[in-house]
N, C-alpha and C. Protein backbone atom coordinates (compact mmCIF):
# COMPACT_ATOMS: atom_id res chain seq x y z
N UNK A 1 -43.97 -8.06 41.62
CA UNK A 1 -44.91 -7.42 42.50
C UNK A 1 -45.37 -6.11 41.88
N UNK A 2 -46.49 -5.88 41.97
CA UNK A 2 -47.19 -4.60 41.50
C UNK A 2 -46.88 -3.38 42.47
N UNK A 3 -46.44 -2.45 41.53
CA UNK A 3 -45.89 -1.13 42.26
C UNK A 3 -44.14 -0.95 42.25
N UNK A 4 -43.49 -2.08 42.04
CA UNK A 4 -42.12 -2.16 42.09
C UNK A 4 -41.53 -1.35 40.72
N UNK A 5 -40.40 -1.13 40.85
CA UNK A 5 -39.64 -0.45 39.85
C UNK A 5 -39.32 -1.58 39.11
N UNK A 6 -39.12 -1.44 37.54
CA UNK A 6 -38.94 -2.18 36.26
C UNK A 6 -37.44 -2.51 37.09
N UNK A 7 -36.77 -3.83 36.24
CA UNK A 7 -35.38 -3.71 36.19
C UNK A 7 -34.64 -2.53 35.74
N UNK A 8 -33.47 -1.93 35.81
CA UNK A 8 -32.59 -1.24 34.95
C UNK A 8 -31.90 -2.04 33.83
N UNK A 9 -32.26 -1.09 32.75
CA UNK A 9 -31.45 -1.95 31.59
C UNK A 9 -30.35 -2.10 31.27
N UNK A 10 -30.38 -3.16 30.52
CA UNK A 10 -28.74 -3.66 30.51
C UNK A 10 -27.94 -2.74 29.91
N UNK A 11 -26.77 -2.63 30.56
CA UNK A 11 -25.57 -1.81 30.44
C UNK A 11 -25.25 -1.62 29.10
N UNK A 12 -25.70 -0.79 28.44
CA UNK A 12 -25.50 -0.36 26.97
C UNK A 12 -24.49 0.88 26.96
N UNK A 13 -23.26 0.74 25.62
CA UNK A 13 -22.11 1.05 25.68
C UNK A 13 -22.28 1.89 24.55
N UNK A 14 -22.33 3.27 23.44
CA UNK A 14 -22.01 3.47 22.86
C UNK A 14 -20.73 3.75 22.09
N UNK A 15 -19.41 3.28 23.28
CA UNK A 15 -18.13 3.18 23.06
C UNK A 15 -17.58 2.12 22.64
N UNK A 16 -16.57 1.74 21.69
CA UNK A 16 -16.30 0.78 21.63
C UNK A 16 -14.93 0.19 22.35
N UNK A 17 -15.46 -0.76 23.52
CA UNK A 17 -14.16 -1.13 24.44
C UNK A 17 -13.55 -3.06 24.08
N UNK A 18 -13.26 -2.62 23.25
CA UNK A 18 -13.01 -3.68 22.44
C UNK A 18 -11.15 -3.98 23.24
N UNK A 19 -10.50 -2.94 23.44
CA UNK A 19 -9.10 -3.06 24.20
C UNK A 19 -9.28 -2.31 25.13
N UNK A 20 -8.30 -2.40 26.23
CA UNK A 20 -8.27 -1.51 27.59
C UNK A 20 -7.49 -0.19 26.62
N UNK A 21 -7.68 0.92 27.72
CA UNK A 21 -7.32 2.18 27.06
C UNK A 21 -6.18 2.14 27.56
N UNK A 22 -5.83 2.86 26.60
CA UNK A 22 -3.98 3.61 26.31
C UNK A 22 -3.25 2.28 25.51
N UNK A 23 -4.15 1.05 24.86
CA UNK A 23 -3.41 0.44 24.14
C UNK A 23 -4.37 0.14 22.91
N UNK A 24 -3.65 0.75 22.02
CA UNK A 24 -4.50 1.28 20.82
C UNK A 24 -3.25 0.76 20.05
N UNK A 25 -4.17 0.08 18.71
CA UNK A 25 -3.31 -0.32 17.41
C UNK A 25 -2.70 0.60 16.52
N UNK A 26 -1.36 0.74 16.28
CA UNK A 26 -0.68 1.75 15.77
C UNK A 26 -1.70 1.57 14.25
N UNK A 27 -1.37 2.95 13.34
CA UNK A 27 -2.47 3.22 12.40
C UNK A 27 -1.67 2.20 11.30
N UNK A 28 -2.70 1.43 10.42
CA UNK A 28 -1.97 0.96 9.58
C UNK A 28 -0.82 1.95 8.12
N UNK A 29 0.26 1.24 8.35
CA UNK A 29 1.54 2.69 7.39
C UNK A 29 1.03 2.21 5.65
N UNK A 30 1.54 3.11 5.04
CA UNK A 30 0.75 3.42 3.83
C UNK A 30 2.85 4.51 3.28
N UNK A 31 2.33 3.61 1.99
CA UNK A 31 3.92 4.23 1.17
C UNK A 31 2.92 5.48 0.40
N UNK A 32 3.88 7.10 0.62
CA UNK A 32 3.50 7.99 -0.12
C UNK A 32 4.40 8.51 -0.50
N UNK A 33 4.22 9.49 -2.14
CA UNK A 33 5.14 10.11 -2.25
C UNK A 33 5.36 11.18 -1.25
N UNK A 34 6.49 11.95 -1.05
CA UNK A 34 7.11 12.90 -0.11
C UNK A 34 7.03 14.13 -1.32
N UNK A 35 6.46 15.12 -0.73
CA UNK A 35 6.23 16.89 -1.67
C UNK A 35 7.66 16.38 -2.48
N UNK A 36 8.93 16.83 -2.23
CA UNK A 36 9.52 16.65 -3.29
C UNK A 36 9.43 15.67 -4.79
N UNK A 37 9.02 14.52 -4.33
CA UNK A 37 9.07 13.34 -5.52
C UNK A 37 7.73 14.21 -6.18
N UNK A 38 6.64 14.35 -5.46
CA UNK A 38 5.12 14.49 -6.42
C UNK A 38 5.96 15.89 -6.89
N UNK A 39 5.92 16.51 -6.77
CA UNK A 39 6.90 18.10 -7.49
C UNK A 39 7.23 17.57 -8.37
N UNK A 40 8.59 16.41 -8.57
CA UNK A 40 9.08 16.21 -9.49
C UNK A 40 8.31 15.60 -10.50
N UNK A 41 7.44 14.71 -10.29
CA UNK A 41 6.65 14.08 -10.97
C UNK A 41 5.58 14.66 -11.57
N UNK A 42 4.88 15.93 -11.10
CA UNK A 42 3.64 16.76 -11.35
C UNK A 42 4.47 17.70 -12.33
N UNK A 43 5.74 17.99 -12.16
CA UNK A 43 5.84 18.73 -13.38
C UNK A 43 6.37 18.35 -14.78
N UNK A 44 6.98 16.96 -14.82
CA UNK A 44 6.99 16.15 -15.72
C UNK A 44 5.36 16.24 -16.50
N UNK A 45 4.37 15.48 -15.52
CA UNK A 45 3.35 15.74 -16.12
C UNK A 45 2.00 16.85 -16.71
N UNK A 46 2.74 17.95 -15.73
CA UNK A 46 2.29 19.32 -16.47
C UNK A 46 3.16 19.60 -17.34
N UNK A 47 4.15 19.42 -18.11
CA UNK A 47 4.36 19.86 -19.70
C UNK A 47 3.76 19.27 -20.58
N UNK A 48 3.88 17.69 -20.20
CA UNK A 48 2.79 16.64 -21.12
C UNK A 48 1.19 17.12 -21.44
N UNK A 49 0.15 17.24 -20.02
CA UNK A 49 -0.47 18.15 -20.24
C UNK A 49 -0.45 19.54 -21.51
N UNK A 50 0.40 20.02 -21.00
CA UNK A 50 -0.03 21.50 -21.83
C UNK A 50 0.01 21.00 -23.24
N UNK A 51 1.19 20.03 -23.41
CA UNK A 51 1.35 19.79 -24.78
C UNK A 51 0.18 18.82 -25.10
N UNK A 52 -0.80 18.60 -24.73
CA UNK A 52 -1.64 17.90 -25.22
C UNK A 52 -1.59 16.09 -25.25
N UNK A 53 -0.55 16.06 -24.71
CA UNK A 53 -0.63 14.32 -24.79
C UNK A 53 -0.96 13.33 -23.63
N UNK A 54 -1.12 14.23 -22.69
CA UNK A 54 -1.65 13.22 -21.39
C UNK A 54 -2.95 13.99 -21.00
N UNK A 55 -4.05 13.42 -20.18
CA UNK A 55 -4.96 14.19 -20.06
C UNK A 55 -5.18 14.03 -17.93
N UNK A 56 -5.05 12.90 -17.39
CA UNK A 56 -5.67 12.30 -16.73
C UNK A 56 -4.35 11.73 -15.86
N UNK A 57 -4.44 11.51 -14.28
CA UNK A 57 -3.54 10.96 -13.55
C UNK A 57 -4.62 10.08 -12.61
N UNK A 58 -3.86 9.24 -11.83
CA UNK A 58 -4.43 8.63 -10.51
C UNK A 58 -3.26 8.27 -9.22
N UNK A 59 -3.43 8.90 -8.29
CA UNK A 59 -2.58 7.87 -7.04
C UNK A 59 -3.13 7.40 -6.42
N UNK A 60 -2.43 5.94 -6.08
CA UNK A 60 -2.71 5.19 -4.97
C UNK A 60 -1.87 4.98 -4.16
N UNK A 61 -2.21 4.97 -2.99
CA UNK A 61 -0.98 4.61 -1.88
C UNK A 61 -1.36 2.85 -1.24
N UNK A 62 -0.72 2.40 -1.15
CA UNK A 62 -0.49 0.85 -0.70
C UNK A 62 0.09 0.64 0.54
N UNK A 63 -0.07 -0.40 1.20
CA UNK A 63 0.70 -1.04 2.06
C UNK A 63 2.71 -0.75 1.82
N UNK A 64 2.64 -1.32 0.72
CA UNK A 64 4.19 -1.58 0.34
C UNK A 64 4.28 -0.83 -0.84
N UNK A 65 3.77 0.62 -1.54
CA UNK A 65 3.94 0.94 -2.83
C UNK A 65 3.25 1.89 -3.17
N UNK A 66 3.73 3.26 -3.44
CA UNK A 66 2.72 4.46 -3.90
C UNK A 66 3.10 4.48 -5.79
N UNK A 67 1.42 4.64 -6.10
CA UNK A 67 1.62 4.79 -7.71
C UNK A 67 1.11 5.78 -8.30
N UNK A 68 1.87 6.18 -9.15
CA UNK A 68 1.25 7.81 -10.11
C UNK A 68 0.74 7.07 -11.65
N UNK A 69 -0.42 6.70 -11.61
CA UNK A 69 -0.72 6.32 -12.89
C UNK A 69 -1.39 7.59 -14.03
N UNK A 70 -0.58 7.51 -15.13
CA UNK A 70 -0.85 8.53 -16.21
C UNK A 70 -1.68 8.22 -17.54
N UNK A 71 -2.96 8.80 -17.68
CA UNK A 71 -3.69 8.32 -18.58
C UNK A 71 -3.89 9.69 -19.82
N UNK A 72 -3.94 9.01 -20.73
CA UNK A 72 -4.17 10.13 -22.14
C UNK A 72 -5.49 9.78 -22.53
N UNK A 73 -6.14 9.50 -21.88
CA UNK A 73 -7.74 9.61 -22.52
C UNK A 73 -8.30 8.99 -21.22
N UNK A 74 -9.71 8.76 -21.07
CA UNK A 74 -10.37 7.81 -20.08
C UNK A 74 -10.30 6.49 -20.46
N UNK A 75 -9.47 5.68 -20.03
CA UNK A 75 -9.38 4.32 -20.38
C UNK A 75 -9.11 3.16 -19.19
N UNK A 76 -9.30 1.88 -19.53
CA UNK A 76 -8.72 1.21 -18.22
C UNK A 76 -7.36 1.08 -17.54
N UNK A 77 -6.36 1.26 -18.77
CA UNK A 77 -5.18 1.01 -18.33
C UNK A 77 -4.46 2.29 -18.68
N UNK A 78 -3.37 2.77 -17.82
CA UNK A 78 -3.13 3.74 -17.67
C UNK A 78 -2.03 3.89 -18.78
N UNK A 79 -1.05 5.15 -19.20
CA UNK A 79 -0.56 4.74 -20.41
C UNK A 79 1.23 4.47 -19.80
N UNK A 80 1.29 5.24 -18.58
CA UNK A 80 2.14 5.00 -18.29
C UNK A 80 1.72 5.09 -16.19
N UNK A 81 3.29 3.65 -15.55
CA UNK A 81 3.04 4.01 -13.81
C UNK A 81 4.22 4.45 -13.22
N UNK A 82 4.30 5.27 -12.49
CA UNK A 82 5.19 5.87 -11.78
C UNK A 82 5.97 5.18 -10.18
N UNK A 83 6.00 4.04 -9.89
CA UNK A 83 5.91 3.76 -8.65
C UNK A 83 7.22 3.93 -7.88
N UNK A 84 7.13 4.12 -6.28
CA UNK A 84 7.99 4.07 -5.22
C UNK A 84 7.69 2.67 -4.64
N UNK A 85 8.79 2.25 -4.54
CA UNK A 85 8.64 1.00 -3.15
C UNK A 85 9.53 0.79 -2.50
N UNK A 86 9.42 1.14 -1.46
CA UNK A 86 10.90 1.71 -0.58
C UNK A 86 11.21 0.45 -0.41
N UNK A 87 10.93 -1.16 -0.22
CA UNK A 87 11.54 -2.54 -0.40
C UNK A 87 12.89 -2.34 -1.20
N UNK A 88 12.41 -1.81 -2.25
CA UNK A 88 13.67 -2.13 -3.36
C UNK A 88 14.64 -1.01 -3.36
N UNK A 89 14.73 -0.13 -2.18
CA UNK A 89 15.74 0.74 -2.05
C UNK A 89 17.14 0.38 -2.54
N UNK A 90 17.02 -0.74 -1.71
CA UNK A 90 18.54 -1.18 -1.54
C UNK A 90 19.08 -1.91 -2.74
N UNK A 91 18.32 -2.54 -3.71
CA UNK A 91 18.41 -3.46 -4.60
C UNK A 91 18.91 -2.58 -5.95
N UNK A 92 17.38 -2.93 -6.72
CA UNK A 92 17.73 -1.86 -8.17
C UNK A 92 17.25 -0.44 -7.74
N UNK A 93 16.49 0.03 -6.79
CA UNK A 93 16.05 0.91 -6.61
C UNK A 93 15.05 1.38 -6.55
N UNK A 94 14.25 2.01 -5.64
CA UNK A 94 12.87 2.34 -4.80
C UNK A 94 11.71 2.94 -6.06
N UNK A 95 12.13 3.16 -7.30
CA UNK A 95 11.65 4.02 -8.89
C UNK A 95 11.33 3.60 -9.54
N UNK A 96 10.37 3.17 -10.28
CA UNK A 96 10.67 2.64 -11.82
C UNK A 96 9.30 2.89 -12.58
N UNK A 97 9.22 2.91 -13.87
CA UNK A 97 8.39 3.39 -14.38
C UNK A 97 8.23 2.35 -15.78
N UNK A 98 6.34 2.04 -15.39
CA UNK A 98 5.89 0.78 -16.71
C UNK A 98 5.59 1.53 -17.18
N UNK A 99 4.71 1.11 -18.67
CA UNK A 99 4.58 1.21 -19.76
C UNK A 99 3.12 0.43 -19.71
N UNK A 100 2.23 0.77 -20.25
CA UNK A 100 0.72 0.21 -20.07
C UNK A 100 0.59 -0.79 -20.28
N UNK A 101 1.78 -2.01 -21.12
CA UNK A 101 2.11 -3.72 -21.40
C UNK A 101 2.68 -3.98 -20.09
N UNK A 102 2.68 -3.22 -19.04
CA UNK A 102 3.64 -3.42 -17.63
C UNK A 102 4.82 -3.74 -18.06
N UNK A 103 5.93 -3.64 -18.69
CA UNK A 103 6.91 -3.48 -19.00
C UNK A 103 8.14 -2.54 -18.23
N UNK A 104 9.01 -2.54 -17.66
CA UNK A 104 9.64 -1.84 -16.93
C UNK A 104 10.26 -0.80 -17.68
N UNK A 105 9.92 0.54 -18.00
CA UNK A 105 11.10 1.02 -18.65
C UNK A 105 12.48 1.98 -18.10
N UNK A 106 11.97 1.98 -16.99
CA UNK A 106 13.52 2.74 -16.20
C UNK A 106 13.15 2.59 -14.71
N UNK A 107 14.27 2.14 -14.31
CA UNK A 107 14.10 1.71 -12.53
C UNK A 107 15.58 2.56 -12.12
N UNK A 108 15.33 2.97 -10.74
CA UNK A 108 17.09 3.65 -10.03
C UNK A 108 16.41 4.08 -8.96
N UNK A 109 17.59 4.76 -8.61
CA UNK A 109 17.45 5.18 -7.29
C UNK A 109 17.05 6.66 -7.48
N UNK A 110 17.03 7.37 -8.01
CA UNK A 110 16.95 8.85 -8.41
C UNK A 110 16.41 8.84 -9.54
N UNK A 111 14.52 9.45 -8.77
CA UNK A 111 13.63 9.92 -9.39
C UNK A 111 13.89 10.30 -10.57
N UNK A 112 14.63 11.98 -10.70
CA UNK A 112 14.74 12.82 -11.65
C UNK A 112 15.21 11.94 -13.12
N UNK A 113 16.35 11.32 -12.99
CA UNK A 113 17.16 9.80 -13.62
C UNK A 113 15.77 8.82 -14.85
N UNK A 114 14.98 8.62 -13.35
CA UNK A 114 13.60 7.64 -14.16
C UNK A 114 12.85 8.32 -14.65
N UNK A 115 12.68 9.35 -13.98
CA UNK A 115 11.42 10.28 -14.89
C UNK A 115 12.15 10.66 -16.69
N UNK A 116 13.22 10.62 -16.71
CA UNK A 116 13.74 11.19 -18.00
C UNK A 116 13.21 10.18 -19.32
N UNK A 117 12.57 8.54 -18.95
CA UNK A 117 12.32 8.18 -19.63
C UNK A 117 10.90 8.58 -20.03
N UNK A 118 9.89 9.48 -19.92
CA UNK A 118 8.77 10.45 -20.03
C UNK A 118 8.78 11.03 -20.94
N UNK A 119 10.49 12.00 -20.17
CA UNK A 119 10.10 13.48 -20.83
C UNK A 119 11.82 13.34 -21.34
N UNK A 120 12.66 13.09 -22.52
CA UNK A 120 14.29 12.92 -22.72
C UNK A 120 14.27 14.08 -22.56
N UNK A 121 13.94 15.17 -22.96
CA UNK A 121 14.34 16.74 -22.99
C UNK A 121 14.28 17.00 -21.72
N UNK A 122 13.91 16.64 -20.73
CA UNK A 122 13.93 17.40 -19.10
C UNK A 122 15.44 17.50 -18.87
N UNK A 123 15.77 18.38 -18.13
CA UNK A 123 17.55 18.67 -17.39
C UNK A 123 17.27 18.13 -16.35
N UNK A 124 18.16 16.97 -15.99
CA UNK A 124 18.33 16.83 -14.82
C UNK A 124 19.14 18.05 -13.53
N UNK A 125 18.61 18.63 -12.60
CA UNK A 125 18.89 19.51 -11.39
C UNK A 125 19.39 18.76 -10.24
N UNK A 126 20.76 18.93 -9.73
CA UNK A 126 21.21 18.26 -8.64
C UNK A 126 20.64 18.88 -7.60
């Protein structure tokens, strides 16, 4: 009929109510190093640095696995990886560190321990 009001438009949401509220998906967990481990690990790789033989790092954090990859030039593969995976706590140990052939060269439970295959001259600090 002429003179009548248009419909009102359809109920448009800029929220997304995809679940009822107050039940929200916990955030997906992500393995990181903890300040102490990157400490230990950043200063391993700041002597390398100064001395000229590493240039370049990368982390990634994972589902199941945080990695410190160490590169001496811009290249694809890193020259050496640093990883945590708290899975293998209990086993050989949550540490271990490849070699750019992925090769394992020191796995344990204590960082300071694996990192020595890097740097032999570091003191281990209890």
């Amino acid at each position: 009929m002429p003179g009548q009001a248009p419909p009102p438009p359809p109920n448009l949401a800029l929220v997304h109510a995809g679940e009822p509220s107050g039940a929200s998906r916990p955030a997906p967990t992500v393995v990181a190093f903890e300040r102490r481990e990157l400490m230990q690990i950043l200063g391993v790789y700041g002597r390398k640095v100064a001395s000229g033989e590493w240039r370049d790092y990368a982390m990634d954090f994972l589902k199941d696995r945080a990695m410190f990859s160490i590169y001496a030039r811009v290249s694809e593969r890193p020259l050496f990886v640093v990883e945590k995976n708290p899975r293998l706590r209990n086993r050989q140990g949550q540490y271990m560190v490849t070699n750019q052939q992925g090769r394992i060269l020191k796995r344990g439970h204590d960082l300071a321990q694996v990192l020595r295959v890097l740097d032999p001259d570091l003191m281990v600090v209890g």
